[in-house]
PDB file of N, CA and C in Angstrom:
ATOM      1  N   UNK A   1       0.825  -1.201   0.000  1.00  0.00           N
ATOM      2  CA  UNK A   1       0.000   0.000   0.000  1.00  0.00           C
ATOM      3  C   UNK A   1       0.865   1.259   0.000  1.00  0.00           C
ATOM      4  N   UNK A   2       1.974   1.198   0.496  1.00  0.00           N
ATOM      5  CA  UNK A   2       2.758   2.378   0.920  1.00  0.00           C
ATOM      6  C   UNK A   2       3.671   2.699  -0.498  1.00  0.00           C
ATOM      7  N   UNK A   3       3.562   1.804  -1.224  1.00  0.00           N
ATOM      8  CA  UNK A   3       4.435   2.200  -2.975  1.00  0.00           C
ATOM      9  C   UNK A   3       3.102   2.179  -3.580  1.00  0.00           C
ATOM     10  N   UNK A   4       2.131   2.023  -3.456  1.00  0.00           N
ATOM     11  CA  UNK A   4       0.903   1.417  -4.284  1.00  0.00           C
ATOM     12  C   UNK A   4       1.154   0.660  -5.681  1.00  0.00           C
ATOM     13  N   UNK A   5       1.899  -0.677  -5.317  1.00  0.00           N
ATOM     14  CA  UNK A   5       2.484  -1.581  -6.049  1.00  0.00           C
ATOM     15  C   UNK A   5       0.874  -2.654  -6.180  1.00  0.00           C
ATOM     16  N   UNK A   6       0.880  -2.364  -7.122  1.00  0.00           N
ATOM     17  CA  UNK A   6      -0.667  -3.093  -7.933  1.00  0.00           C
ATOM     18  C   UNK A   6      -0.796  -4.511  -8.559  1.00  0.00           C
ATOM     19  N   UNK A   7       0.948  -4.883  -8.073  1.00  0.00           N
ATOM     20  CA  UNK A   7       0.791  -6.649  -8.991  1.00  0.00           C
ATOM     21  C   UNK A   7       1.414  -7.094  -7.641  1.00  0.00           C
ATOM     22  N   UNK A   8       1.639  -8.450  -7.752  1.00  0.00           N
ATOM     23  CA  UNK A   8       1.999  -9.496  -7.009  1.00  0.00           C
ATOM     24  C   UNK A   8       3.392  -9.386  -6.617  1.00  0.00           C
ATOM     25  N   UNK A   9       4.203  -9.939  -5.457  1.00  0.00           N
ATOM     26  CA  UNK A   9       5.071  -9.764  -5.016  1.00  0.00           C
ATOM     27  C   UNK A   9       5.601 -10.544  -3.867  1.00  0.00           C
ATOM     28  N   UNK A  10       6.562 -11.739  -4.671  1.00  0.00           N
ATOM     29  CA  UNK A  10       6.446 -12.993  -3.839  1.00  0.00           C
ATOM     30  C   UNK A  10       7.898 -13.031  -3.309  1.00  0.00           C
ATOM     31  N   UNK A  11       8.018 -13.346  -1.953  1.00  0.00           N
ATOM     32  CA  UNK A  11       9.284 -13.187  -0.926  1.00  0.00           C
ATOM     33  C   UNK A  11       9.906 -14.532  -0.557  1.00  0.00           C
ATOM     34  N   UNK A  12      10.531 -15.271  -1.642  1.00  0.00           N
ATOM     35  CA  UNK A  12      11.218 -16.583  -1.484  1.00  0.00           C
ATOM     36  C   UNK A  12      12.032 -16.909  -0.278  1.00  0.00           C
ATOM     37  N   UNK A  13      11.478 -16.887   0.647  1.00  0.00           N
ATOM     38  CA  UNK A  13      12.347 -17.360   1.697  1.00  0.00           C
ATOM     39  C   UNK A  13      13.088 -18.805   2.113  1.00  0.00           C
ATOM     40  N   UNK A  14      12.292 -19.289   1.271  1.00  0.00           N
ATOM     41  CA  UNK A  14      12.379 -21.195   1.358  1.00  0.00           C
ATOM     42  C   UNK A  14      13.341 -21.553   0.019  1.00  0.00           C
ATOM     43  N   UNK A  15      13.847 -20.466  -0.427  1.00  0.00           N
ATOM     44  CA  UNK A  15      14.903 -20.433  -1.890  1.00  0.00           C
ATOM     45  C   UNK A  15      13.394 -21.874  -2.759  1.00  0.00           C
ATOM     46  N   UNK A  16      12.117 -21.789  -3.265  1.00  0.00           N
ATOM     47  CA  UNK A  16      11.121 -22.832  -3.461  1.00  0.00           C
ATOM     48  C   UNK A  16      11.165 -22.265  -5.075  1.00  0.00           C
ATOM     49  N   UNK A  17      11.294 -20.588  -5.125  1.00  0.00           N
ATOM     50  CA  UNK A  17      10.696 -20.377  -6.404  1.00  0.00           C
ATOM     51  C   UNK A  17      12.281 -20.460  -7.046  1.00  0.00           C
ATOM     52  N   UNK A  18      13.333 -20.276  -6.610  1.00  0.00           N
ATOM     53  CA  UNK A  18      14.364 -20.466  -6.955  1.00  0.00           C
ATOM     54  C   UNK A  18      14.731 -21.482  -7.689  1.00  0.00           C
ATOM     55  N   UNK A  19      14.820 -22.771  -6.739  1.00  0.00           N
ATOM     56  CA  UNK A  19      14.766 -24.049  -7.046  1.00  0.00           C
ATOM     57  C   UNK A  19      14.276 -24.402  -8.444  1.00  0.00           C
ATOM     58  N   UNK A  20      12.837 -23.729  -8.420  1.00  0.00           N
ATOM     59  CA  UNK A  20      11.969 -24.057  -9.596  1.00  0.00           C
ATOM     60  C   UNK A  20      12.613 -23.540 -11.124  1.00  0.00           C
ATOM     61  N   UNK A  21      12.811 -22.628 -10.995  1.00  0.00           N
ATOM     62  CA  UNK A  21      13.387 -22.055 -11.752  1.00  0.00           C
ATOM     63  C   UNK A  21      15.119 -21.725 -12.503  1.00  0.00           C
ATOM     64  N   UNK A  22      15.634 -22.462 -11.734  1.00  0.00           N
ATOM     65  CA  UNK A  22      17.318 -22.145 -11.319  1.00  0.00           C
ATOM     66  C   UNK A  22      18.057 -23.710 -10.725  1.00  0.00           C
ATOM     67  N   UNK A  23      17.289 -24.739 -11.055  1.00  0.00           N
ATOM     68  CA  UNK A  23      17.620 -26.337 -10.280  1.00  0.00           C
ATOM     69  C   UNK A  23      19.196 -26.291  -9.541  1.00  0.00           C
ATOM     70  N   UNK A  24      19.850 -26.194 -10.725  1.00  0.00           N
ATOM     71  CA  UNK A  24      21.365 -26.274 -10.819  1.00  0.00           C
ATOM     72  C   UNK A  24      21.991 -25.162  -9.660  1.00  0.00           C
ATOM     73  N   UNK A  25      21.136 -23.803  -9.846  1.00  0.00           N
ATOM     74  CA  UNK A  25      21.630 -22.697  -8.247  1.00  0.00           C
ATOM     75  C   UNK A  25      20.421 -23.266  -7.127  1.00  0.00           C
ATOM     76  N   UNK A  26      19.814 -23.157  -7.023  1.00  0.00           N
ATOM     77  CA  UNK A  26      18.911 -23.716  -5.652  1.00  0.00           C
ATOM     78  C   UNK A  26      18.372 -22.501  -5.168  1.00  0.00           C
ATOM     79  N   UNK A  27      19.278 -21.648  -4.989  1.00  0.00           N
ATOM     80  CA  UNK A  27      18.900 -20.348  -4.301  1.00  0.00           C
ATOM     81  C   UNK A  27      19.540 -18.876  -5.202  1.00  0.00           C
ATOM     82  N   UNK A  28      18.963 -17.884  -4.446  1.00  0.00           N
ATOM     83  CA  UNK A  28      19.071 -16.751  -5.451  1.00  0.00           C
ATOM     84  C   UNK A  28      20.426 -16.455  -5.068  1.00  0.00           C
ATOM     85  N   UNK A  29      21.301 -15.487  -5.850  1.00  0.00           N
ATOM     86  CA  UNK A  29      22.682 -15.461  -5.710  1.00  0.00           C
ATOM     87  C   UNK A  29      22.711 -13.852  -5.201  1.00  0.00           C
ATOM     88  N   UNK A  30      21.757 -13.352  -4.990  1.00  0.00           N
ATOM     89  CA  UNK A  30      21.794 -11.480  -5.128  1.00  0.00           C
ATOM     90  C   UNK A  30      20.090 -11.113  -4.721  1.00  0.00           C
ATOM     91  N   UNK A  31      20.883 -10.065  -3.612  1.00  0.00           N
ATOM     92  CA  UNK A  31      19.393  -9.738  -3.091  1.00  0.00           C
ATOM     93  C   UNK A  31      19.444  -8.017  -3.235  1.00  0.00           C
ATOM     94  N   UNK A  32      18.909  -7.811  -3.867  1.00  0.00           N
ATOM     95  CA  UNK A  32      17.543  -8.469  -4.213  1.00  0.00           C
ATOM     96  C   UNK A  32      17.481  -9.476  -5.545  1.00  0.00           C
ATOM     97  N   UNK A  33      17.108  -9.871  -5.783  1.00  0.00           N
ATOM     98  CA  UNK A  33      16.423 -10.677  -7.214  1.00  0.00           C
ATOM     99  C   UNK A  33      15.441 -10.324  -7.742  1.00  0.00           C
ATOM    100  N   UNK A  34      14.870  -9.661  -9.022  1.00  0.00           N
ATOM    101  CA  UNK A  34      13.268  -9.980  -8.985  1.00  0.00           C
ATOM    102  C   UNK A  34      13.602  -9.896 -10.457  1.00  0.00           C
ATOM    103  N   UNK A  35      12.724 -10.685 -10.518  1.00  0.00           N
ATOM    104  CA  UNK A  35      12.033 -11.816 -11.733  1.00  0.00           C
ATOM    105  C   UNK A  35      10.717 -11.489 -12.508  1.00  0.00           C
ATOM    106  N   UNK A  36      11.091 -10.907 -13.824  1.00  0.00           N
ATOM    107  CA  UNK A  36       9.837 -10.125 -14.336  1.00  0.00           C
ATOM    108  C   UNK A  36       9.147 -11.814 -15.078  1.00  0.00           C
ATOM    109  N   UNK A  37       8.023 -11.911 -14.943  1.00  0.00           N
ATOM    110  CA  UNK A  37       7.377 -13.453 -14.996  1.00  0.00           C
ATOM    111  C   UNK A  37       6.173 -12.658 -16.264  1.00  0.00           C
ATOM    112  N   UNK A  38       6.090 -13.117 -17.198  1.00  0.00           N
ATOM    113  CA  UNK A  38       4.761 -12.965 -18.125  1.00  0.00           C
ATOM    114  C   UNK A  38       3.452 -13.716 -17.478  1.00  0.00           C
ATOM    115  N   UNK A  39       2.524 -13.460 -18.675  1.00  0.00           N
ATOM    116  CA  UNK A  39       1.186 -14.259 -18.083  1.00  0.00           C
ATOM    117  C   UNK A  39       1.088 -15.703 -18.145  1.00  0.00           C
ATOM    118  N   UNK A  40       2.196 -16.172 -19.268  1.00  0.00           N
ATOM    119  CA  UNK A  40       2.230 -17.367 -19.476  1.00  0.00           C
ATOM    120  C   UNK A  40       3.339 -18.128 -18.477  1.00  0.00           C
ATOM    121  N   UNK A  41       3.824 -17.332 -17.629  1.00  0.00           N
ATOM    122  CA  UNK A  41       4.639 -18.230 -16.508  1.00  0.00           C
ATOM    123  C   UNK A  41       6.331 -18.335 -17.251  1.00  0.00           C
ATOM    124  N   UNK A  42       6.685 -17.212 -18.518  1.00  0.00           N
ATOM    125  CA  UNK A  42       7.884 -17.518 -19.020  1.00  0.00           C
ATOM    126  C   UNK A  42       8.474 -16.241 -18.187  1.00  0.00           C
ATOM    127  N   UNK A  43       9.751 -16.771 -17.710  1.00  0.00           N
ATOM    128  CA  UNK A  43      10.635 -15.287 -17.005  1.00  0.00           C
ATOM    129  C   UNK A  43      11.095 -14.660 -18.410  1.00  0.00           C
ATOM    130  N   UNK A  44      10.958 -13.315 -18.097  1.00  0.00           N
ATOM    131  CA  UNK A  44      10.979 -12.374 -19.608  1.00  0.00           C
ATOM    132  C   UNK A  44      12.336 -11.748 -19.240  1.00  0.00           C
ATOM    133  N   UNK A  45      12.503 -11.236 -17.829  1.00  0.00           N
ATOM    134  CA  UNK A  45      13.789 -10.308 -16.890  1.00  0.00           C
ATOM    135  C   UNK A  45      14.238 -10.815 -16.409  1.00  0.00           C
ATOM    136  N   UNK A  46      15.626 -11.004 -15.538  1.00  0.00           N
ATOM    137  CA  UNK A  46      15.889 -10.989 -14.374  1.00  0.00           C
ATOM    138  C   UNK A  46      17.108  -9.635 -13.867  1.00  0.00           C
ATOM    139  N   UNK A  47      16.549  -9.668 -12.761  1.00  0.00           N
ATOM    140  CA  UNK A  47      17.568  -8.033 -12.397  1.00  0.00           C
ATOM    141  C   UNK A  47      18.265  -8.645 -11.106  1.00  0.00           C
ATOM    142  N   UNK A  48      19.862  -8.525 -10.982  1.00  0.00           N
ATOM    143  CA  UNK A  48      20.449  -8.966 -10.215  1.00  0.00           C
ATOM    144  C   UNK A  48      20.983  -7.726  -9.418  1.00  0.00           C
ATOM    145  N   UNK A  49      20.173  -7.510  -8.093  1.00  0.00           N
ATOM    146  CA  UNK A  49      20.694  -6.216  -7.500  1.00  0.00           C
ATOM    147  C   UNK A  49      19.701  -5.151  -7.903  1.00  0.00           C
ATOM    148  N   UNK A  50      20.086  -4.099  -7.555  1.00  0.00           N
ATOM    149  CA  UNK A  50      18.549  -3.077  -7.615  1.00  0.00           C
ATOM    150  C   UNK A  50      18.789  -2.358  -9.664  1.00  0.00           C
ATOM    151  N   UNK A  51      17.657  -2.179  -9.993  1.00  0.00           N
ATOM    152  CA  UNK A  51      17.588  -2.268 -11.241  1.00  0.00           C
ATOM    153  C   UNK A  51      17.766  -0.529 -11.970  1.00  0.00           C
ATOM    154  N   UNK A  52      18.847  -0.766 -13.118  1.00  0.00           N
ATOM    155  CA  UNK A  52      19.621   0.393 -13.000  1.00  0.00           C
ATOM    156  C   UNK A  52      19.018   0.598 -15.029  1.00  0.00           C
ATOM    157  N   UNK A  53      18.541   2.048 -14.747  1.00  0.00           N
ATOM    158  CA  UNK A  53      17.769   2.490 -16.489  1.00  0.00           C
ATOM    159  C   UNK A  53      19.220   2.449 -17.450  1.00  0.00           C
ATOM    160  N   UNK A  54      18.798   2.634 -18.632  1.00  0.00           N
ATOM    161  CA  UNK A  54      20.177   2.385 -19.568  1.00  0.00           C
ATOM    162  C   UNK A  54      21.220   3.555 -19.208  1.00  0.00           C
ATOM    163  N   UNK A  55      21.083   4.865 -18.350  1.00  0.00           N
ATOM    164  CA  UNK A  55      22.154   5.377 -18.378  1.00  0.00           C
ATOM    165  C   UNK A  55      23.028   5.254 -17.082  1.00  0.00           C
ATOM    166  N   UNK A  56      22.592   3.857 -16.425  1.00  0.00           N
ATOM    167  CA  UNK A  56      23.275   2.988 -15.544  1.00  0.00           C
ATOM    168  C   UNK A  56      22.720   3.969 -13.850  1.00  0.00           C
ATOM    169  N   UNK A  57      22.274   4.721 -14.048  1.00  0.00           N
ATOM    170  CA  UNK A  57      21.777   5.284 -12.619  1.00  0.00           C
ATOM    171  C   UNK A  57      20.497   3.911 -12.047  1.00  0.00           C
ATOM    172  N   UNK A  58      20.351   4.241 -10.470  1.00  0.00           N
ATOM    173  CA  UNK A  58      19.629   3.002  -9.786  1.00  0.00           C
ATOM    174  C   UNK A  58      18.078   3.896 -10.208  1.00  0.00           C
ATOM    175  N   UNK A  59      17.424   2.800 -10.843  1.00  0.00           N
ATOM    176  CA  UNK A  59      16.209   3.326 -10.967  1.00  0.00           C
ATOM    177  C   UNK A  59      14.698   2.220 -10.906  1.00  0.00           C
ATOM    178  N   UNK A  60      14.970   1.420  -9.812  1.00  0.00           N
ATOM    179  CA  UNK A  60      14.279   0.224  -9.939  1.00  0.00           C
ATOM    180  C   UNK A  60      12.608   0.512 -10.028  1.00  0.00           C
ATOM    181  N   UNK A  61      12.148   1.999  -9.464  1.00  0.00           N
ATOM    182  CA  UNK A  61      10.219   2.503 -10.401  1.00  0.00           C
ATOM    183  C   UNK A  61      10.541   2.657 -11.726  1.00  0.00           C
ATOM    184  N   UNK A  62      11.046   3.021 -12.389  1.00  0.00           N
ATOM    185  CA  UNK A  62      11.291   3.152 -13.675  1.00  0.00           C
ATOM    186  C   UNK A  62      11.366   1.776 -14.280  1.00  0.00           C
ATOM    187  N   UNK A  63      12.593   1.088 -14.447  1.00  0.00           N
ATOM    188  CA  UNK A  63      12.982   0.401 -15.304  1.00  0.00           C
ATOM    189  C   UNK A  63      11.803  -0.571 -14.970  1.00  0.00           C
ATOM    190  N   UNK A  64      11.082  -1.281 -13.410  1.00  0.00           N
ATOM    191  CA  UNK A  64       9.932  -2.733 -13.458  1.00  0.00           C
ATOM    192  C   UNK A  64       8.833  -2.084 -13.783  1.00  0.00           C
ATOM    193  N   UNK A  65       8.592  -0.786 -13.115  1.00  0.00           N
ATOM    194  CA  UNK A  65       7.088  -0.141 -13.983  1.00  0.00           C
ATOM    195  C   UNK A  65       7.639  -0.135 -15.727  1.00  0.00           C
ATOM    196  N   UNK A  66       8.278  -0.143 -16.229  1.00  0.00           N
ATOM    197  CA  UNK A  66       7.956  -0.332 -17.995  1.00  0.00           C
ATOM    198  C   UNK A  66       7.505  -1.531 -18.337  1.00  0.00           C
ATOM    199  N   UNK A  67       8.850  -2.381 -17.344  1.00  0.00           N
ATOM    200  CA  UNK A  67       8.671  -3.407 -17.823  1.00  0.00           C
ATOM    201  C   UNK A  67       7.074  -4.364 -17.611  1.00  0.00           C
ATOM    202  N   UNK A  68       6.528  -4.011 -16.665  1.00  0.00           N
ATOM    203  CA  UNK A  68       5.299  -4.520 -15.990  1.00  0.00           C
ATOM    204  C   UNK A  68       4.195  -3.692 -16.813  1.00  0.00           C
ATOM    205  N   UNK A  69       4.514  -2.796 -17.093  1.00  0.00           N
ATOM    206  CA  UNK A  69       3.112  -1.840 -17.859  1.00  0.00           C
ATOM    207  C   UNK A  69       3.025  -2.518 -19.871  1.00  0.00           C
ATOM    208  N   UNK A  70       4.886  -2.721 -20.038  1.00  0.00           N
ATOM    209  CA  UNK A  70       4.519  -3.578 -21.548  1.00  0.00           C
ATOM    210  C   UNK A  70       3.865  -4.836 -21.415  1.00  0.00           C
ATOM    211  N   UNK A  71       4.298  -5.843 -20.509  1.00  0.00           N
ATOM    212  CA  UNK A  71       3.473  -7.224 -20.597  1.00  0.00           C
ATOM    213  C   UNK A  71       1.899  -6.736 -20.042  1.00  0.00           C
ATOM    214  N   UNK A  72       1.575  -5.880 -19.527  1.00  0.00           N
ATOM    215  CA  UNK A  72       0.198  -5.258 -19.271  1.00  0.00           C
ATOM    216  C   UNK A  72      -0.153  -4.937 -20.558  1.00  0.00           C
ATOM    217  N   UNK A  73       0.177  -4.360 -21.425  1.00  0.00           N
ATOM    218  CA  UNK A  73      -0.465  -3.651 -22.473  1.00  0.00           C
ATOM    219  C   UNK A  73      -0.305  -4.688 -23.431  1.00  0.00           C
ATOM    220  N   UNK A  74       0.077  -5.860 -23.214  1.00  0.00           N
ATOM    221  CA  UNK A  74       0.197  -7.291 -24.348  1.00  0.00           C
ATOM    222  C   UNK A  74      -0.459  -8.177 -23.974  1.00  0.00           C
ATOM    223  N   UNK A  75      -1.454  -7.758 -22.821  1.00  0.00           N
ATOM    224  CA  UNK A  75      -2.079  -8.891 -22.491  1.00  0.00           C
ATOM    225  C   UNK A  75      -3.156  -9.118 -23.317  1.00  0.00           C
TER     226      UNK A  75
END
């Protein structure tokens, strides 16, 4: 509520979604991790560490809001 973050937002503590995704690592290597996931369940992103726009400054509202608003607008 306090970012008014409007999609889902899952906190792997059990390294479970890791596993699933990553067999061979088990667990995430960099925290943060987050994992831009389509509707069809294919990982489209992954951002290792906080997520930085192309002129390399930290801009992690920017760069997952695009990325989350294009697979929105392709749905």
């Amino acid at each position: 509520d306090r970012y008014e973050i409007n999609y889902p937002v899952y906190l792997d503590g059990q390294q479970k979604f890791a596993a699933a995704y990553d067999p061979d690592a088990g667990y995430m290597r960099y925290v943060p991790t987050t994992v831009i996931i389509d509707q069809q369940g294919l990982i489209r992103d992954t951002h290792f560490g906080v997520p930085r726009n192309a002129a390399r400054r930290v801009d992690p509202y920017g760069v997952l809001g695009r990325q989350v608003q294009e697979l929105l607008d392709g749905a």
